[in-house]
Protein backbone atom coordinates (compact mmCIF):
# COMPACT_ATOMS: atom_id res chain seq x y z
CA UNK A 1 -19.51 -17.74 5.39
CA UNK A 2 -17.46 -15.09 3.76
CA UNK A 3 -20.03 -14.16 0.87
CA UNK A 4 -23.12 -13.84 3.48
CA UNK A 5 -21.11 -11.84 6.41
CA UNK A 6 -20.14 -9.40 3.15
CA UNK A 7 -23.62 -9.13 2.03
CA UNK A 8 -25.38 -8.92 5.44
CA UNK A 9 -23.20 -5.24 5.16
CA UNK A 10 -24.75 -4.33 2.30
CA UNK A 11 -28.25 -5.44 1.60
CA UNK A 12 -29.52 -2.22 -0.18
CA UNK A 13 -27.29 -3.51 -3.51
CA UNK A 14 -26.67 -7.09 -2.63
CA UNK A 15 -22.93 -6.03 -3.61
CA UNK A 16 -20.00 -6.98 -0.66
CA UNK A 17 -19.00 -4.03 0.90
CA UNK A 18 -15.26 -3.22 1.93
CA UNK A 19 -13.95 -0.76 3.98
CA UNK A 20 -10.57 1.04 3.21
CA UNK A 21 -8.67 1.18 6.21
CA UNK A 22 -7.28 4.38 5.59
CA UNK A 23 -8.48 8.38 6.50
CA UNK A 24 -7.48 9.27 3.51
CA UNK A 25 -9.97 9.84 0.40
CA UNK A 26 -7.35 10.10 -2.29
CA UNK A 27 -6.14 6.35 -0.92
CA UNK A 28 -9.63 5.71 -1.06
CA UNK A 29 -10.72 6.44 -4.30
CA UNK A 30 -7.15 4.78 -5.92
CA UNK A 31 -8.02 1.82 -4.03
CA UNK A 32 -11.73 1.93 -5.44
CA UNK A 33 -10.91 2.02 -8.99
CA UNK A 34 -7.95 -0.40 -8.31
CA UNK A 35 -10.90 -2.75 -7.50
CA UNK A 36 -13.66 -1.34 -9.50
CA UNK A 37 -14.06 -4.95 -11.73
CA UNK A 38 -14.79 -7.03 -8.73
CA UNK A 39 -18.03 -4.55 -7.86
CA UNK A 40 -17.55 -3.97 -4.55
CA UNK A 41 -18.92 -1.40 -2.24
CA UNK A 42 -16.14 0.44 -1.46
CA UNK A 43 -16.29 2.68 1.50
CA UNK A 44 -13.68 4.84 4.12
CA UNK A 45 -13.26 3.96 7.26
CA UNK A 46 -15.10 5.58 10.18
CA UNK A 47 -14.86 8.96 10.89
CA UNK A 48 -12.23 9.77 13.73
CA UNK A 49 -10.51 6.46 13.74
CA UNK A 50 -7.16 6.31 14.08
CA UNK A 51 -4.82 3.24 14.19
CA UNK A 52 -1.41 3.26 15.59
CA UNK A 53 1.40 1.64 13.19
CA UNK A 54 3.44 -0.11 15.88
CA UNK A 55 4.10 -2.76 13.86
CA UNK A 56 7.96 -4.33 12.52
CA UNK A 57 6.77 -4.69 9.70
CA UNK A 58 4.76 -3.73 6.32
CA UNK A 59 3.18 -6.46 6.85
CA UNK A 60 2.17 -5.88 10.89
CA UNK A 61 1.17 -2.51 10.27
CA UNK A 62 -1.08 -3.83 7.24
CA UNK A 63 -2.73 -6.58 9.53
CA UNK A 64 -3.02 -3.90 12.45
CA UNK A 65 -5.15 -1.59 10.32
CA UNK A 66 -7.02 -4.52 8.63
CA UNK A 67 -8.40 -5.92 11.75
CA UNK A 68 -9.30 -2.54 13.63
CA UNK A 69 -11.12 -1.21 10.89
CA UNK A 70 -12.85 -4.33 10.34
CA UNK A 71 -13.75 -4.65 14.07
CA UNK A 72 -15.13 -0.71 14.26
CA UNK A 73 -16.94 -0.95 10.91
CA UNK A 74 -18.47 -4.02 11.51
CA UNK A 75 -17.54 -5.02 7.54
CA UNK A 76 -15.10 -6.38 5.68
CA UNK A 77 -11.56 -4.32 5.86
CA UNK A 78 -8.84 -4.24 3.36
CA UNK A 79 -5.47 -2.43 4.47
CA UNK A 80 -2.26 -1.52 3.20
CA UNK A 81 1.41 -0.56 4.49
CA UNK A 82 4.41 0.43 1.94
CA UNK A 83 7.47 1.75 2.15
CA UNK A 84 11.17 1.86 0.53
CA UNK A 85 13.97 -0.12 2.13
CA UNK A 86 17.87 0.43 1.41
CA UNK A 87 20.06 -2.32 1.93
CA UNK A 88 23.14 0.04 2.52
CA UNK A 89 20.94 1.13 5.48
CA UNK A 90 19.85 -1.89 6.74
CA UNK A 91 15.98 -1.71 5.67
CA UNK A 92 15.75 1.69 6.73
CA UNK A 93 13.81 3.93 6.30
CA UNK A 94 11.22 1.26 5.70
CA UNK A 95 7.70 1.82 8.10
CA UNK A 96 9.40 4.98 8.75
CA UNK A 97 8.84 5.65 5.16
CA UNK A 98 6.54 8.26 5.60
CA UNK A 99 8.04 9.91 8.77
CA UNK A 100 11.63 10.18 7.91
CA UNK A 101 11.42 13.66 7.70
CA UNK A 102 8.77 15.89 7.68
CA UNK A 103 7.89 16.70 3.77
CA UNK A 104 8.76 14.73 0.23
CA UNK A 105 11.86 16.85 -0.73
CA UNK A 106 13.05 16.42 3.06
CA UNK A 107 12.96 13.19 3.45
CA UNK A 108 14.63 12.85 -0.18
CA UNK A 109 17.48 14.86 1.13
CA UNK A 110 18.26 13.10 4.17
CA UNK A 111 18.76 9.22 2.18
CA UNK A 112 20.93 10.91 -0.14
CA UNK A 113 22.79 12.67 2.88
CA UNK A 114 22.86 8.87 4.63
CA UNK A 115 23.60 7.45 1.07
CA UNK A 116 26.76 9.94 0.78
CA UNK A 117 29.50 7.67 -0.35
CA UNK A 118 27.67 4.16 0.09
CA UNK A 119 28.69 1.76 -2.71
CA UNK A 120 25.49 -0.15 -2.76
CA UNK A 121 22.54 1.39 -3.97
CA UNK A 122 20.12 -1.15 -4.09
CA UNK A 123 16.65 -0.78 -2.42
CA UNK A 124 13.40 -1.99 -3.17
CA UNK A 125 9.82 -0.35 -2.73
CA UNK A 126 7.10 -2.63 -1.00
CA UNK A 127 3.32 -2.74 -0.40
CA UNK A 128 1.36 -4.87 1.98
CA UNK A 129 -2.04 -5.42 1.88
CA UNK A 130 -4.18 -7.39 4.36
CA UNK A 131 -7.76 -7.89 4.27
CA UNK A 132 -10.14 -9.13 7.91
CA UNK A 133 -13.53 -10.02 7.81
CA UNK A 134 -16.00 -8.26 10.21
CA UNK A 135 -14.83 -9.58 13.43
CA UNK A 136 -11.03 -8.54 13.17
CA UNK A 137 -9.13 -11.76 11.24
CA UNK A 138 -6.89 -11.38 8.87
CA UNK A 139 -8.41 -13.26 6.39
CA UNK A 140 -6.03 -12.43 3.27
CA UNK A 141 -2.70 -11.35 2.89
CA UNK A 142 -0.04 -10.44 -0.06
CA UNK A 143 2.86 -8.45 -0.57
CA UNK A 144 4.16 -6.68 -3.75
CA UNK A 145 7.74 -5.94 -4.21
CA UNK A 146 9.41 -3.83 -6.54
CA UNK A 147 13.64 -3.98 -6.45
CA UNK A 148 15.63 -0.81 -7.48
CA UNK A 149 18.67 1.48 -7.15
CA UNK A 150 18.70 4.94 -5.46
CA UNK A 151 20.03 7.17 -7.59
CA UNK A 152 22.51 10.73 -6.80
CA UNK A 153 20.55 13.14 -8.04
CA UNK A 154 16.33 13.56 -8.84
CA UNK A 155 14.97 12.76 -12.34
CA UNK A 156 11.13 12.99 -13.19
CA UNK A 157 8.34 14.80 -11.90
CA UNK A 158 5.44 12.24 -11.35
CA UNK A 159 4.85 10.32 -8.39
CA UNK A 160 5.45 11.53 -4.91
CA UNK A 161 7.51 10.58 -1.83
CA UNK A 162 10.76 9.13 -2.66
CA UNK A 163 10.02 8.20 -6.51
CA UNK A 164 12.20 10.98 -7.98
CA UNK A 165 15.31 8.77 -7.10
CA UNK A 166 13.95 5.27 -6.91
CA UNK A 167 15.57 3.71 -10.65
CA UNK A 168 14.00 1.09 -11.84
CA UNK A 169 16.38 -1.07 -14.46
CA UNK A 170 13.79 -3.08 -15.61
CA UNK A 171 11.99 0.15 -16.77
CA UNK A 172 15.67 2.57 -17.07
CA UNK A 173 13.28 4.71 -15.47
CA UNK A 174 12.46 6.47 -12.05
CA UNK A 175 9.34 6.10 -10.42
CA UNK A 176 8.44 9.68 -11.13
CA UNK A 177 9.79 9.13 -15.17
CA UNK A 178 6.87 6.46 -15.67
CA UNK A 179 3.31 7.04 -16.48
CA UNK A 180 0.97 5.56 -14.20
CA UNK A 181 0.23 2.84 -16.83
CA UNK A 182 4.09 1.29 -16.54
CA UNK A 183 4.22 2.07 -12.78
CA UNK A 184 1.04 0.11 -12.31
CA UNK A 185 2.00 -2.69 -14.02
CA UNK A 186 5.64 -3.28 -12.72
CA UNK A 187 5.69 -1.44 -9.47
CA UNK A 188 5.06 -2.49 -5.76
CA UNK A 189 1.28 -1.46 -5.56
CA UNK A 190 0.43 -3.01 -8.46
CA UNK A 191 2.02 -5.98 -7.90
CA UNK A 192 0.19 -6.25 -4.67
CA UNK A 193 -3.25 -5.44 -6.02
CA UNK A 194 -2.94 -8.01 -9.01
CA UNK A 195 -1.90 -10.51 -6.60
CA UNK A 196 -4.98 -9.52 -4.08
CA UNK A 197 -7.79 -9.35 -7.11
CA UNK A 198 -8.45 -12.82 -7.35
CA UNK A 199 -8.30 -14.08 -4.23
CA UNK A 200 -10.43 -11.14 -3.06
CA UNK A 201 -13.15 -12.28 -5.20
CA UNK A 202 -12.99 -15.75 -3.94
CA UNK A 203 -13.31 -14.62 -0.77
CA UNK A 204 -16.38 -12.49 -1.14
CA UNK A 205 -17.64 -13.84 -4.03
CA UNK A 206 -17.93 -10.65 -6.02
């Protein structure tokens, strides 16, 4: 069963533990207060893993990392893969997100130098999060998705990656413009992680 396979992982607190399929301890902590109500033992994943993104899709990549992470750690694995996609560019840059270029203000100037003189704007931010159980299946999956505009020229100074000119109109604000109340509530992550919360706990019974 879900609950006992959790707890077998974690019998010094008798609370689930899940592992953050990510080498990154900033990720790690966000995700662990994203999640600190369901009282989880939140962890990183091993040391040295790494997990190639060869996936299509957010989605793929999310399930990739999920069920390698779960299979190395022996526990429970939650996983996520986000991105921006422009329609005027047909979805790109999208799991390139990240390696479009190789820093934030870099990769900022190349979609506005691909963006030169497009006529539609529109793009939309998205996170996918998958969660296996310890022998690698994908045992939960949901996607958030946040629609915007990419705007000409920078405006905020929060946020990171391409935030300074993703609009919002719901908000009239950028990513970066919004404190990380607002941004948490409306945008992609968020989305995903209110979507996740419940079902998560059903799942492990946390």
């Amino acid at each position: 069963m879900a609950t006992s396979s959790a707890a077998a992982s974690a019998p010094a607190s008798g609370r689930p533990a899940l592992v953050i399929a990510s080498g990154n301890a900033g990720k790690v902590r966000e995700f662990g207060h994203l999640l600190a109500e369901l009282e989880l033992q939140i962890r990183p994943q091993p040391e040295g893993l790494e997990v190639k993104e060869t996936g299509d899709t957010f989605a793929e990549n999310a399930r990739l990392k999920a069920s390698a992470v779960a299979r190395a750690s022996g526990c429970w694995a939650l996983a996520d893969d986000s991105g921006l996609s422009v329609s005027a560019l047909g979805g790109a840059p999208g799991v390139h997100s990240a390696r479009y270029a190789p820093s934030d203000p870099e990769r900022i100037a190349r979609l506005l130098r691909e963006l030169d003189g497009a006529g539609d704007r529109s793009a939309r931010f998205t996170a996918a999060l998958a969660v296996a159980d310890p022998s690698g299946t994908i045992r939960l999956e949901v996607e958030g998705v946040c629609p915007g505009v990419i705007l000409r020229d920078a405006r905020g100074t929060g946020g990171f990656g391409y935030d300074p000119v993703f609009f919002v109109p719901e908000a009239g604000l950028t990513y970066a413009e919004m404190d990380k109340g607002l941004k948490g509530r409306i945008g992609h992550r968020g989305q995903a992680f209110a979507l996740l919360a419940p079902q998560l706990r059903a799942l492990l019974g946390s």
